[in-house]
C-alpha atoms as a PDB file:
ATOM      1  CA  UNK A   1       0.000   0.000   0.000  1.00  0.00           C
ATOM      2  CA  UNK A   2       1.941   3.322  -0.966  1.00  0.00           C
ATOM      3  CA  UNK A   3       1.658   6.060   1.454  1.00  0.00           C
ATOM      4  CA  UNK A   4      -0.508   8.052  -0.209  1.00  0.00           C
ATOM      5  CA  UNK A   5      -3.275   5.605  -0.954  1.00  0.00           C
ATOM      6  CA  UNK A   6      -2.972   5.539   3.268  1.00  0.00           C
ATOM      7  CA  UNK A   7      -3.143   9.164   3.513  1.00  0.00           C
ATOM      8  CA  UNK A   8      -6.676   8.911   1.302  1.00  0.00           C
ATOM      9  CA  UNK A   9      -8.195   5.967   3.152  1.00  0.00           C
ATOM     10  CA  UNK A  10      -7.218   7.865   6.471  1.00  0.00           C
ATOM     11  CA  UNK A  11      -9.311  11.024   5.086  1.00  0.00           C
ATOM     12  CA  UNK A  12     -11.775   9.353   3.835  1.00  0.00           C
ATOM     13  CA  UNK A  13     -12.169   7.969   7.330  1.00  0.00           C
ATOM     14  CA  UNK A  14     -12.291  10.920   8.951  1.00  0.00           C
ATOM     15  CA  UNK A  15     -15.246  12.513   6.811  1.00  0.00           C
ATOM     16  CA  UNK A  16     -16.965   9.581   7.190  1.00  0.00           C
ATOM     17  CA  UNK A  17     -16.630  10.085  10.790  1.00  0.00           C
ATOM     18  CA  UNK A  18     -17.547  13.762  10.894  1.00  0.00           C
ATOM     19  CA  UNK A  19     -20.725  12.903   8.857  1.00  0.00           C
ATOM     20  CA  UNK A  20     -21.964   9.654  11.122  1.00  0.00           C
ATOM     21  CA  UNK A  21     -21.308  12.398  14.260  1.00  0.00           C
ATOM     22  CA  UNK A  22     -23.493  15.064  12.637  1.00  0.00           C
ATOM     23  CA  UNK A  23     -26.352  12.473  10.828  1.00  0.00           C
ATOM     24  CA  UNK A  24     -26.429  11.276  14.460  1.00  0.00           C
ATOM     25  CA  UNK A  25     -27.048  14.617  15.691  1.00  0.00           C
ATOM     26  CA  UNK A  26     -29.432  15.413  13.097  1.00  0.00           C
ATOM     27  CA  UNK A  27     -31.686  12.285  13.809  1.00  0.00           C
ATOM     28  CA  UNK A  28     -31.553  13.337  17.990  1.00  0.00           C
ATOM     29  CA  UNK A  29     -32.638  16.670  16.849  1.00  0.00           C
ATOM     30  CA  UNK A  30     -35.568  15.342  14.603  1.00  0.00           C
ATOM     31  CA  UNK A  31     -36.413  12.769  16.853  1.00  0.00           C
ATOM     32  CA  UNK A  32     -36.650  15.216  19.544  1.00  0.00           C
ATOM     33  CA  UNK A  33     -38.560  17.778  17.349  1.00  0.00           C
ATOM     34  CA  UNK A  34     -41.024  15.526  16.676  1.00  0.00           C
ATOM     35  CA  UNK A  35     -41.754  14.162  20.067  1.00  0.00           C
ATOM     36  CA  UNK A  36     -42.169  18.085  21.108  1.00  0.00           C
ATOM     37  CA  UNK A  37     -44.704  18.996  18.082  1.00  0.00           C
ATOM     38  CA  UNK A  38     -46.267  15.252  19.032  1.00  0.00           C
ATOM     39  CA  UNK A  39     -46.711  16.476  22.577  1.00  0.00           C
ATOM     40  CA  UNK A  40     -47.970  20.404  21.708  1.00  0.00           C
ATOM     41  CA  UNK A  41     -50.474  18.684  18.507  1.00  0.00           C
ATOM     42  CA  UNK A  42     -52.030  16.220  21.545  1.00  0.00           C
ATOM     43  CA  UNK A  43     -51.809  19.192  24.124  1.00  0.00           C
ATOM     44  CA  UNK A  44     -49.564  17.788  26.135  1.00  0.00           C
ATOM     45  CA  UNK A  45     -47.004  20.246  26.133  1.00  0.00           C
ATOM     46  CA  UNK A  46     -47.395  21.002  29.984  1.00  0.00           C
ATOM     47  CA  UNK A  47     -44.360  21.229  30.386  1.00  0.00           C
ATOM     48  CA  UNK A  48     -44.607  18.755  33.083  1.00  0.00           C
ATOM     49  CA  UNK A  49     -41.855  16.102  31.929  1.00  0.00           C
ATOM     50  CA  UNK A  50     -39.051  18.575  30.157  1.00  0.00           C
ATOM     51  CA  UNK A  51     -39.865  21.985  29.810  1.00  0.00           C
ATOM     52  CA  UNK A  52     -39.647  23.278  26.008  1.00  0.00           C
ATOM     53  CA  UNK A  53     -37.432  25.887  27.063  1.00  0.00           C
ATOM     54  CA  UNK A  54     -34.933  23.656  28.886  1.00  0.00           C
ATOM     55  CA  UNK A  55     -35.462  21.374  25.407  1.00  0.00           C
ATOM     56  CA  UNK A  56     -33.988  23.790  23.358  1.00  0.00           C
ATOM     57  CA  UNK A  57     -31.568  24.455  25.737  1.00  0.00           C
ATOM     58  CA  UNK A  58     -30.494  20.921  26.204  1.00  0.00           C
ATOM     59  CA  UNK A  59     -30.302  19.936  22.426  1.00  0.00           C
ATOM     60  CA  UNK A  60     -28.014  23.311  21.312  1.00  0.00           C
ATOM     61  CA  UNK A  61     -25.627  22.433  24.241  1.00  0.00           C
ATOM     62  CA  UNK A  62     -25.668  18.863  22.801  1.00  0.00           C
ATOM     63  CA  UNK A  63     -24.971  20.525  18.970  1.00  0.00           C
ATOM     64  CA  UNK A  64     -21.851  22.638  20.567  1.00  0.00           C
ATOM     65  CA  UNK A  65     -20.438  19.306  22.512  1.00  0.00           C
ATOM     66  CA  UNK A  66     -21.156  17.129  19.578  1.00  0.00           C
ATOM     67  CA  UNK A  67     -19.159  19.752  16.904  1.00  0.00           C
ATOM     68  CA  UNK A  68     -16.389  20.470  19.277  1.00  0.00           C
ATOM     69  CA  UNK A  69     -16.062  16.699  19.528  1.00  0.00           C
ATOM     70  CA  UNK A  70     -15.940  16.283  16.338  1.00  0.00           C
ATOM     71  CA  UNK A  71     -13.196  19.034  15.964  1.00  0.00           C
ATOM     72  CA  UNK A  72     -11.304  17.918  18.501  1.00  0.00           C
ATOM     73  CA  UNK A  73     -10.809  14.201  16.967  1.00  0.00           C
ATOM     74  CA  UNK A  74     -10.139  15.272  13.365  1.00  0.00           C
ATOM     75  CA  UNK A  75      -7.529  18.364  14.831  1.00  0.00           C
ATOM     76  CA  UNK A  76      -5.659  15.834  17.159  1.00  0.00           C
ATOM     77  CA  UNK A  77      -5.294  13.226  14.640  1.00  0.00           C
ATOM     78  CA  UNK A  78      -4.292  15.778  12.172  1.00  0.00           C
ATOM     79  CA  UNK A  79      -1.497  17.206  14.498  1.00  0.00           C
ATOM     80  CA  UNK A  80      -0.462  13.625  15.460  1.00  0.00           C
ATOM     81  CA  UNK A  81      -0.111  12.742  11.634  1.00  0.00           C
ATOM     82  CA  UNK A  82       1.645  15.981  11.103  1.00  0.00           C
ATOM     83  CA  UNK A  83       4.562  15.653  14.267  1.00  0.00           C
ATOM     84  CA  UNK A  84       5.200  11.943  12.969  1.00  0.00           C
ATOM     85  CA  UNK A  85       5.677  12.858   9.696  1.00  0.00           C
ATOM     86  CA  UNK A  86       8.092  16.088  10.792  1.00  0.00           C
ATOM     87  CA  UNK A  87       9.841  13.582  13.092  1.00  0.00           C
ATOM     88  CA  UNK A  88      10.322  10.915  10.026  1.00  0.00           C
ATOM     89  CA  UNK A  89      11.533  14.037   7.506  1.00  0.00           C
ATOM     90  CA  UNK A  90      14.294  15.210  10.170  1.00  0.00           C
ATOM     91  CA  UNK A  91      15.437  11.064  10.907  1.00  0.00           C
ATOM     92  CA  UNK A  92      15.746  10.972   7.061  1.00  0.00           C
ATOM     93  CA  UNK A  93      17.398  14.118   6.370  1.00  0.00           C
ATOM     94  CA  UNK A  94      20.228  13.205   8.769  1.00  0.00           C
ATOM     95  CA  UNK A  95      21.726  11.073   6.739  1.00  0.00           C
ATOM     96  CA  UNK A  96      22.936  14.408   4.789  1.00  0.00           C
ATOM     97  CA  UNK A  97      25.441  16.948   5.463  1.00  0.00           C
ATOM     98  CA  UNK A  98      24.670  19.950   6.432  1.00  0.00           C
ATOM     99  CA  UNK A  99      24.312  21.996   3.239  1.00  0.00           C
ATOM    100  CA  UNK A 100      22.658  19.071   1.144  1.00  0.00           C
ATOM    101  CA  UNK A 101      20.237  19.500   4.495  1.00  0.00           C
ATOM    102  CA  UNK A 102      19.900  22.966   3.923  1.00  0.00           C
ATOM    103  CA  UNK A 103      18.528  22.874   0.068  1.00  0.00           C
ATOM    104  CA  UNK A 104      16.234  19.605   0.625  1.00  0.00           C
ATOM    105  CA  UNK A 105      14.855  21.286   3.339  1.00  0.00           C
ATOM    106  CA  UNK A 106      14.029  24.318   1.122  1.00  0.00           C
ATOM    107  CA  UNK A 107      12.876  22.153  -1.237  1.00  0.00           C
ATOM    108  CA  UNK A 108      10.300  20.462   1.239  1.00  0.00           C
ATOM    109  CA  UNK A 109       8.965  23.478   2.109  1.00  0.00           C
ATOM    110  CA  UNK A 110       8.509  25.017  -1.099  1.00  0.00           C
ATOM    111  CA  UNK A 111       6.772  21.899  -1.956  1.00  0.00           C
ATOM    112  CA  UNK A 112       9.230  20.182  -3.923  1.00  0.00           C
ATOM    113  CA  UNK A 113      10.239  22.406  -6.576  1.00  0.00           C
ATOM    114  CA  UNK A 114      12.597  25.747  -6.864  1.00  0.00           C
ATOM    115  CA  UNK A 115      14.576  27.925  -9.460  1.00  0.00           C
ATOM    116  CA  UNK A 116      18.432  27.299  -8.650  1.00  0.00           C
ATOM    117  CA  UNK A 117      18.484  31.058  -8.055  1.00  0.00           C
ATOM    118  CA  UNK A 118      16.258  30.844  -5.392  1.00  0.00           C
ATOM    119  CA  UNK A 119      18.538  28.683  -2.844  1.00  0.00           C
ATOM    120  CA  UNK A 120      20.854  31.892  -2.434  1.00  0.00           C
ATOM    121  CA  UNK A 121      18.151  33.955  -0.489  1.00  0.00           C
ATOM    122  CA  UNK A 122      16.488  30.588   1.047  1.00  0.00           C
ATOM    123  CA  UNK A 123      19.774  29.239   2.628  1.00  0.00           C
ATOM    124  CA  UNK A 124      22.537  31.794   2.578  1.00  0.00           C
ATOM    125  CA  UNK A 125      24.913  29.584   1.059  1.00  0.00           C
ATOM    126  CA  UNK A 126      27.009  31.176  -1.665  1.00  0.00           C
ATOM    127  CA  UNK A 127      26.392  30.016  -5.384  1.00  0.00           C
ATOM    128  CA  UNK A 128      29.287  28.333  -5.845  1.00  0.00           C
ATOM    129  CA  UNK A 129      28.510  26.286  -3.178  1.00  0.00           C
ATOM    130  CA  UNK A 130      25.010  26.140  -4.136  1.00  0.00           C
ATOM    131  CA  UNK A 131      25.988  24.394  -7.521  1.00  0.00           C
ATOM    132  CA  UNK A 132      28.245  21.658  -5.659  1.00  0.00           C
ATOM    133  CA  UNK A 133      25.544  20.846  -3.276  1.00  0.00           C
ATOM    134  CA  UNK A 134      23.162  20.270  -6.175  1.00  0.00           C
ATOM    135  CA  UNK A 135      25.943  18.233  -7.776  1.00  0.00           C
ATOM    136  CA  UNK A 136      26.422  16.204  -4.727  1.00  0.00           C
ATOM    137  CA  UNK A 137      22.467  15.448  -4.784  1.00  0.00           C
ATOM    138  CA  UNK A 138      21.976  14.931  -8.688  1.00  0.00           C
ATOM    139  CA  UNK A 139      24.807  12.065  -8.062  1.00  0.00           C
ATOM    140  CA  UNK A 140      22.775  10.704  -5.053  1.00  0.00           C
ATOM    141  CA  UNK A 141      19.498  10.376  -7.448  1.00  0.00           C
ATOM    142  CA  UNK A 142      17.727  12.675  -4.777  1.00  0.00           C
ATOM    143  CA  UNK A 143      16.731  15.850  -7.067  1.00  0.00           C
ATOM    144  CA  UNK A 144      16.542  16.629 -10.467  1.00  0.00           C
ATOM    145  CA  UNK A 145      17.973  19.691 -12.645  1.00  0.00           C
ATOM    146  CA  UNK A 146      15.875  20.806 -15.669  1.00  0.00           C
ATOM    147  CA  UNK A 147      16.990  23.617 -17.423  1.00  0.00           C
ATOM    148  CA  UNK A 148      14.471  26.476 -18.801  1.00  0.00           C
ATOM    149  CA  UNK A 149      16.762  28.617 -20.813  1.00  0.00           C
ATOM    150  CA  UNK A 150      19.233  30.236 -18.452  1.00  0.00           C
ATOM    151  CA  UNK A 151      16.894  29.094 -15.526  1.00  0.00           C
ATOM    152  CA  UNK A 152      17.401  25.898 -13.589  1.00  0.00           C
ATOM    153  CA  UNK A 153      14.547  24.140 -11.823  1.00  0.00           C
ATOM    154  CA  UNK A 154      15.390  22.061  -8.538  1.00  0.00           C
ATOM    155  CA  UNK A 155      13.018  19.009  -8.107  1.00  0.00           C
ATOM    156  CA  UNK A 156      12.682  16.446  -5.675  1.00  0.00           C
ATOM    157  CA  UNK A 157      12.258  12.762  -6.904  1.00  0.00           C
ATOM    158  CA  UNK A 158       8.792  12.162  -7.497  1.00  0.00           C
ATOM    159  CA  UNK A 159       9.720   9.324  -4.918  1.00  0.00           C
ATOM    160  CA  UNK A 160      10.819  12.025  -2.382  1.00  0.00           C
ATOM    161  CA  UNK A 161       7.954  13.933  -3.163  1.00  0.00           C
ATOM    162  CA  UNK A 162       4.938  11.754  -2.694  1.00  0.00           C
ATOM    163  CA  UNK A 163       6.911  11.126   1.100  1.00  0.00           C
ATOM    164  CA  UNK A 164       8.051  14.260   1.984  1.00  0.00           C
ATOM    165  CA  UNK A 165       5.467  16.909   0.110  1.00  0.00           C
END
């Protein structure tokens, strides 16, 4: 199973999730709807068992629990999902030096693709140096150079990508 297949059954999931919470909530609220116009049609809306009032009051604290709930599930999972994957870019990336760190990293976060000019304001490294690195990482099949004219555009693998992006 690749990792992004995973990534699509796990969201997938977690709609499904949200919408069984709020269908739930939506059948309470109907149910309870129609038990109150039930009781006012056969005037037995005393009041006597649950007041109306206290009704209304009862099912829109029950809405706010049951949407915060929900939020709460999908944001923690989310955040959990996000740290691991953070945690599993850095164990990776240490297998680089330093500089070759520097430019994947840039790479990463500008979603896998960069002009070559770019790295000189993202990293601080000179261009010189710039060009070596990206030597050193052509050899080690982890980018790719395509030139546009006198523009070159950086590229992670489409491997990388799909893992890191």
């Amino acid at each position: 199973m690749k990792l992004v297949d995973f990534k699509e059954n796990q969201a997938v999931r977690s709609i499904f999730l949200v919408l069984t919470i709020i269908l739930g909530f939506i059948f309470i609220v109907l149910f309870t709807t129609m038990y109150v116009s039930d009781a006012i049609r056969n005037n037995n809306a005393c009041g006597c068992v649950i007041p109306i009032p206290y009704m209304i009051l009862i099912l829109s604290s029950l809405g706010l629990f049951v949407g915060s709930l929900s939020s709460y599930l999908l944001i923690s999972k989310h955040l959990k999902e996000k740290k691991q994957m953070i945690k599993n870019i850095e164990f990776t990336l240490k297998f680089l030096d330093n500089d070759e760190r520097k430019l994947i990293t840039e790479l990463i976060k500008n979603k896998g693709s960069l002009n070559q000019s770019e790295f000189e304001k993202l990293t601080g490294l000179y261009r010189v140096k710039i060009h070596r690195v990206i030597e050193k990482l052509l050899l080690k099949e982890l980018i790719q150079k395509t030139s546009n004219g006198k523009v070159n555009k950086i590229e992670l693998y489409p491997e990388l990508k799909e893992i890191f992006v």
